[in-house]
N, C-alpha and C. Protein backbone atom coordinates (compact mmCIF):
# COMPACT_ATOMS: atom_id res chain seq x y z
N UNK A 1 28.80 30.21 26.97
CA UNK A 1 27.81 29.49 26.18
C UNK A 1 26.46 29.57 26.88
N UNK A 2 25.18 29.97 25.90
CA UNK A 2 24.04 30.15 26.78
C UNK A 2 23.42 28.32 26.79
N UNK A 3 22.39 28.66 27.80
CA UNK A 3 21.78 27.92 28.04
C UNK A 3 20.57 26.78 27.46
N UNK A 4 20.85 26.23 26.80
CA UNK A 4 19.55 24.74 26.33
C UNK A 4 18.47 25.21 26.77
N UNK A 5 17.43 25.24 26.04
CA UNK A 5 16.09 24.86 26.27
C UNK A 5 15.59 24.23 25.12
N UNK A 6 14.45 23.33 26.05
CA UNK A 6 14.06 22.24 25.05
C UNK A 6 12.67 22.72 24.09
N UNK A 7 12.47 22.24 22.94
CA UNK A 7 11.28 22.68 22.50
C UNK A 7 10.44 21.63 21.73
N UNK A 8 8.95 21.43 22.02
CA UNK A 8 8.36 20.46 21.57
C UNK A 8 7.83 21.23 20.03
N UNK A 9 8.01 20.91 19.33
CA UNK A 9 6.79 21.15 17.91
C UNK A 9 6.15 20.31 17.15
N UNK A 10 5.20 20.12 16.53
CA UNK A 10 4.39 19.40 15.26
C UNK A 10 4.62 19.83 14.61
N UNK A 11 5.38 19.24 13.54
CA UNK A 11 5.37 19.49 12.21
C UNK A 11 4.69 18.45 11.46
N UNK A 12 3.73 19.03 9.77
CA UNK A 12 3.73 18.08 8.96
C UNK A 12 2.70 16.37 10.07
N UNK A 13 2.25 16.15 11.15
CA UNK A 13 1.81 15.64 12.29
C UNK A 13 2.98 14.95 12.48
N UNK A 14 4.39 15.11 12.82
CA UNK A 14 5.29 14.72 13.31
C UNK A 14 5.74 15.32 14.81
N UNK A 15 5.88 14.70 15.75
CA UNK A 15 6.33 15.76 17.01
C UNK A 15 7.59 15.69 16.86
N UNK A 16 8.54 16.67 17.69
CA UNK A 16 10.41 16.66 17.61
C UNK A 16 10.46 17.47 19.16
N UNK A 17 11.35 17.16 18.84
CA UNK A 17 12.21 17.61 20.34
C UNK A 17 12.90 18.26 19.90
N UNK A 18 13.82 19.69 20.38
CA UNK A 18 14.96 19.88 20.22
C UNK A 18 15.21 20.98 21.07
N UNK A 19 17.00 20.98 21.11
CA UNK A 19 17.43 21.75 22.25
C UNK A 19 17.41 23.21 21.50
N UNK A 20 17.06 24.57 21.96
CA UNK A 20 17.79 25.36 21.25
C UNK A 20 18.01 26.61 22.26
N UNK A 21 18.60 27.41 22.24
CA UNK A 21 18.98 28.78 23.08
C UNK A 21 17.53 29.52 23.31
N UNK A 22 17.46 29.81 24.43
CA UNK A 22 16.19 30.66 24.51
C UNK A 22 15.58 31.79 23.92
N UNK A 23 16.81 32.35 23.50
CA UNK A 23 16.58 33.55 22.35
C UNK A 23 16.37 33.09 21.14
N UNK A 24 16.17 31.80 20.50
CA UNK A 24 15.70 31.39 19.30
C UNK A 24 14.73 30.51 19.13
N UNK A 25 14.16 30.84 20.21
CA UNK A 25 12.81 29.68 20.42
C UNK A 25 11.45 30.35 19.66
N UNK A 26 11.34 31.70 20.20
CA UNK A 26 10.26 32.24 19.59
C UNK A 26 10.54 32.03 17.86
N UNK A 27 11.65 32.41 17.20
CA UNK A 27 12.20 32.06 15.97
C UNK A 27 11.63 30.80 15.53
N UNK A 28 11.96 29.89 16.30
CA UNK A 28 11.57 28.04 15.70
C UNK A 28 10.23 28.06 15.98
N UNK A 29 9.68 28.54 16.81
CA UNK A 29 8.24 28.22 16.96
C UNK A 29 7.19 28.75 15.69
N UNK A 30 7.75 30.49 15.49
CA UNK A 30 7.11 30.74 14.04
C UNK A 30 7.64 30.08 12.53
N UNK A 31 8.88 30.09 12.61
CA UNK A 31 9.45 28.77 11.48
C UNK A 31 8.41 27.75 11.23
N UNK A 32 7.87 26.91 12.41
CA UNK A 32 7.63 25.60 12.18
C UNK A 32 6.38 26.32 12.27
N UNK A 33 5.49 27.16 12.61
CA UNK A 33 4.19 27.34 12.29
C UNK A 33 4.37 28.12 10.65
N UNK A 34 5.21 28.86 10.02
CA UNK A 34 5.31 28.80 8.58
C UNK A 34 5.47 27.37 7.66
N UNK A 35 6.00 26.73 8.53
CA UNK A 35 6.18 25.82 7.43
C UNK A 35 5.05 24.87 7.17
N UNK A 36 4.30 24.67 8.28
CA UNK A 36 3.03 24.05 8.85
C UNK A 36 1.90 24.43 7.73
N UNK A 37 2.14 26.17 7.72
CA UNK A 37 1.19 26.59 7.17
C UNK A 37 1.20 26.33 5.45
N UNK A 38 2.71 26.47 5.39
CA UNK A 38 2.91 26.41 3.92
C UNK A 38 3.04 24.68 3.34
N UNK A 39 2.52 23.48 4.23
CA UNK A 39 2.20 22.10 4.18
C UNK A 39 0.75 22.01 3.88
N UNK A 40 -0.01 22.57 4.42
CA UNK A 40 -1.30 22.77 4.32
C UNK A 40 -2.07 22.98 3.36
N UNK A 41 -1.11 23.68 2.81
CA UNK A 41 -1.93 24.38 1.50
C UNK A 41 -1.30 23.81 0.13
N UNK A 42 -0.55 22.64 0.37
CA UNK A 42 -0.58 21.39 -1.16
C UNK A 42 -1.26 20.27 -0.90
N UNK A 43 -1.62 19.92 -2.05
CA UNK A 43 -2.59 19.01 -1.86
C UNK A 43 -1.71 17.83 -2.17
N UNK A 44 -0.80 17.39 -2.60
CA UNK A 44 0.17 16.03 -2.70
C UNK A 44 0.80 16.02 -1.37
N UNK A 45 0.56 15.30 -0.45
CA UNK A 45 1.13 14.90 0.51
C UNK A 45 1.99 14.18 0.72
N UNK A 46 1.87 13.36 -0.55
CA UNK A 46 3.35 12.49 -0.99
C UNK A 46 4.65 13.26 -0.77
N UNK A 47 4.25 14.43 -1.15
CA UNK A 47 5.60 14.94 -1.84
C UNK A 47 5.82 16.46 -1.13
N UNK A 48 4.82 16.52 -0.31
CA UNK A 48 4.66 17.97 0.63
C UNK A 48 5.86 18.46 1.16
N UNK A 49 6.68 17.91 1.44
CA UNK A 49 7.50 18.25 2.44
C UNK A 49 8.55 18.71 1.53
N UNK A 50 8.75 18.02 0.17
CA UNK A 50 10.01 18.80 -0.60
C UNK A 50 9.26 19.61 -1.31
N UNK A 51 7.88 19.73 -2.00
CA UNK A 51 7.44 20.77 -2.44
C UNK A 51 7.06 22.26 -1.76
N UNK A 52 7.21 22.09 -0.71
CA UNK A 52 6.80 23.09 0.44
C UNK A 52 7.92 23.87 0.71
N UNK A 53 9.20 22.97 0.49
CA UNK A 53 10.99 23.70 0.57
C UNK A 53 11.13 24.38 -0.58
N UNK A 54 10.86 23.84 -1.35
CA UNK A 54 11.17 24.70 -2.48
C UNK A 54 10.16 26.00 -2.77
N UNK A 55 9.03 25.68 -2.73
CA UNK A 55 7.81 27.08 -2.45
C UNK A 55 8.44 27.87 -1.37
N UNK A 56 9.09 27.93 -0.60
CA UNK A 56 9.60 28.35 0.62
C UNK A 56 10.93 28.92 0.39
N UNK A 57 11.90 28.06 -0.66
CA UNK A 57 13.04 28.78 -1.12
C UNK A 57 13.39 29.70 -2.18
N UNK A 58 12.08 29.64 -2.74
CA UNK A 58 11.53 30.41 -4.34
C UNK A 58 11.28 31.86 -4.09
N UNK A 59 10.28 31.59 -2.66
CA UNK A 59 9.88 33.02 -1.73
C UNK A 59 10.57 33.46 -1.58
N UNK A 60 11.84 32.79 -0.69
CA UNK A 60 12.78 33.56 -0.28
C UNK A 60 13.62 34.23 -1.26
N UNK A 61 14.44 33.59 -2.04
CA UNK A 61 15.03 34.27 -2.96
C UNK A 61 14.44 35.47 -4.09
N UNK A 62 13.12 35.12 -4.34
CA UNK A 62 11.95 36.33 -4.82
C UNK A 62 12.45 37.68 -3.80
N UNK A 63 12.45 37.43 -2.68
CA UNK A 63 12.21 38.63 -1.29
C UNK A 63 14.05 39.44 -1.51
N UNK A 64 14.77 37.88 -1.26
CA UNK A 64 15.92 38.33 -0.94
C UNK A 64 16.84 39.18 -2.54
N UNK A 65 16.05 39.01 -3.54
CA UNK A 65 16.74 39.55 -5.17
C UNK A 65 16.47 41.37 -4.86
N UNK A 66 14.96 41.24 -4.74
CA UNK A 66 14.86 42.80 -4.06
C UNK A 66 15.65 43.36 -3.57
N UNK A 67 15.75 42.82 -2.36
CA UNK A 67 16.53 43.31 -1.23
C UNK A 67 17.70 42.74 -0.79
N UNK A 68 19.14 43.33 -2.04
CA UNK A 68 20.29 42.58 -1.74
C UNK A 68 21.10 43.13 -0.51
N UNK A 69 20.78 44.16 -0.17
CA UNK A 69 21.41 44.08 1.38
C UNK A 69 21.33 43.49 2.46
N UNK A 70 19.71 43.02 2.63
CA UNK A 70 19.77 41.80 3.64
C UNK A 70 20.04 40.53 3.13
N UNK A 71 20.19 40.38 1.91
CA UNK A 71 19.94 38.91 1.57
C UNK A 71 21.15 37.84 2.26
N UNK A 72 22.44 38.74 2.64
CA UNK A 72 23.48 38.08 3.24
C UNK A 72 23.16 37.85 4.48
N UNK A 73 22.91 38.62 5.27
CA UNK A 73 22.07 37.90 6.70
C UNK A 73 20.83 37.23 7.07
N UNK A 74 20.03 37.58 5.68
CA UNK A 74 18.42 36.62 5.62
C UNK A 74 19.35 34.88 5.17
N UNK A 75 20.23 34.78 4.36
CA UNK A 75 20.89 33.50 3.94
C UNK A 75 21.14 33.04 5.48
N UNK A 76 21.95 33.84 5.81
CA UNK A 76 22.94 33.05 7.33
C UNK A 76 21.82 32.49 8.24
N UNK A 77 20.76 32.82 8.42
CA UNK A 77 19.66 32.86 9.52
C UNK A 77 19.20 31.15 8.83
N UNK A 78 18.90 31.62 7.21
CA UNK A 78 17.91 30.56 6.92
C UNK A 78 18.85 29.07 7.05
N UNK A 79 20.30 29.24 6.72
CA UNK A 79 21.37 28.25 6.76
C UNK A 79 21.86 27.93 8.72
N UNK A 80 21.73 28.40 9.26
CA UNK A 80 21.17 28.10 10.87
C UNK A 80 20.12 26.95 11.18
N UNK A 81 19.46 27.92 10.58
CA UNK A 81 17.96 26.89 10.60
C UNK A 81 18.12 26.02 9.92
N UNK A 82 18.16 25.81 8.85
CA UNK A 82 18.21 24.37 8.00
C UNK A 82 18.92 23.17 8.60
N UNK A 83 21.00 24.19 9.37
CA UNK A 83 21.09 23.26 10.42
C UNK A 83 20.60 22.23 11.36
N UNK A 84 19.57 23.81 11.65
CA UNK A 84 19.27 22.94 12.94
C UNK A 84 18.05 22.16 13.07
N UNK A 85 17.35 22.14 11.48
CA UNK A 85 16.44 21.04 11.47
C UNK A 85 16.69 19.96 11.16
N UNK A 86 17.81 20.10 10.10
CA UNK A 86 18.96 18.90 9.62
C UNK A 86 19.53 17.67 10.58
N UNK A 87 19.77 18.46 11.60
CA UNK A 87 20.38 18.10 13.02
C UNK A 87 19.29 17.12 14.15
N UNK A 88 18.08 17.78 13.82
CA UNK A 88 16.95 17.15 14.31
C UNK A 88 16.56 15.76 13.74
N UNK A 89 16.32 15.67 12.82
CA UNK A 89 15.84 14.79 11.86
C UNK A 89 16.41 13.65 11.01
């Protein structure tokens, strides 16, 4: 089993902590600066955070219909992640 490292991010102006493998840090760090970016740019803040998932899951599935050969390992990655923000929060 590899090794913990911890990672600070802002999201949304929320800070988090979380542990993750060192080889998936660079991963979470651009994640949470996509998602940052894609918060930014609605103007309901009420509701940013589920409108921003779904703008975000619309993309993806737009990308992944194209391209059904990755779409089985673009899923597994994005279902990781969702984990492991799930897990956070």
């Amino acid at each position: 089993m590899s090794e913990m490292e911890t990672l600070s991010l802002r999201i949304f102006g929320r800070d988090l902590t979380l542990a993750c493998p060192p080889e998936e840090k660079d991963q979470l760090i651009n994640a949470a600066k996509l998602l940052n970016d894609e918060l930014d740019s609605i103007n309901d803040k009420n509701n940013a955070l589920v409108i921003a998932g779904l703008s975000m899951a619309s993309k993806l599935l737009n990308k992944t219909s194209s391209n059904d050969n990755q779409s089985s390992a673009n899923n597994q990655d994005i279902e990781k992640l969702i984990e492991k923000i799930e897990s956070v929060l």
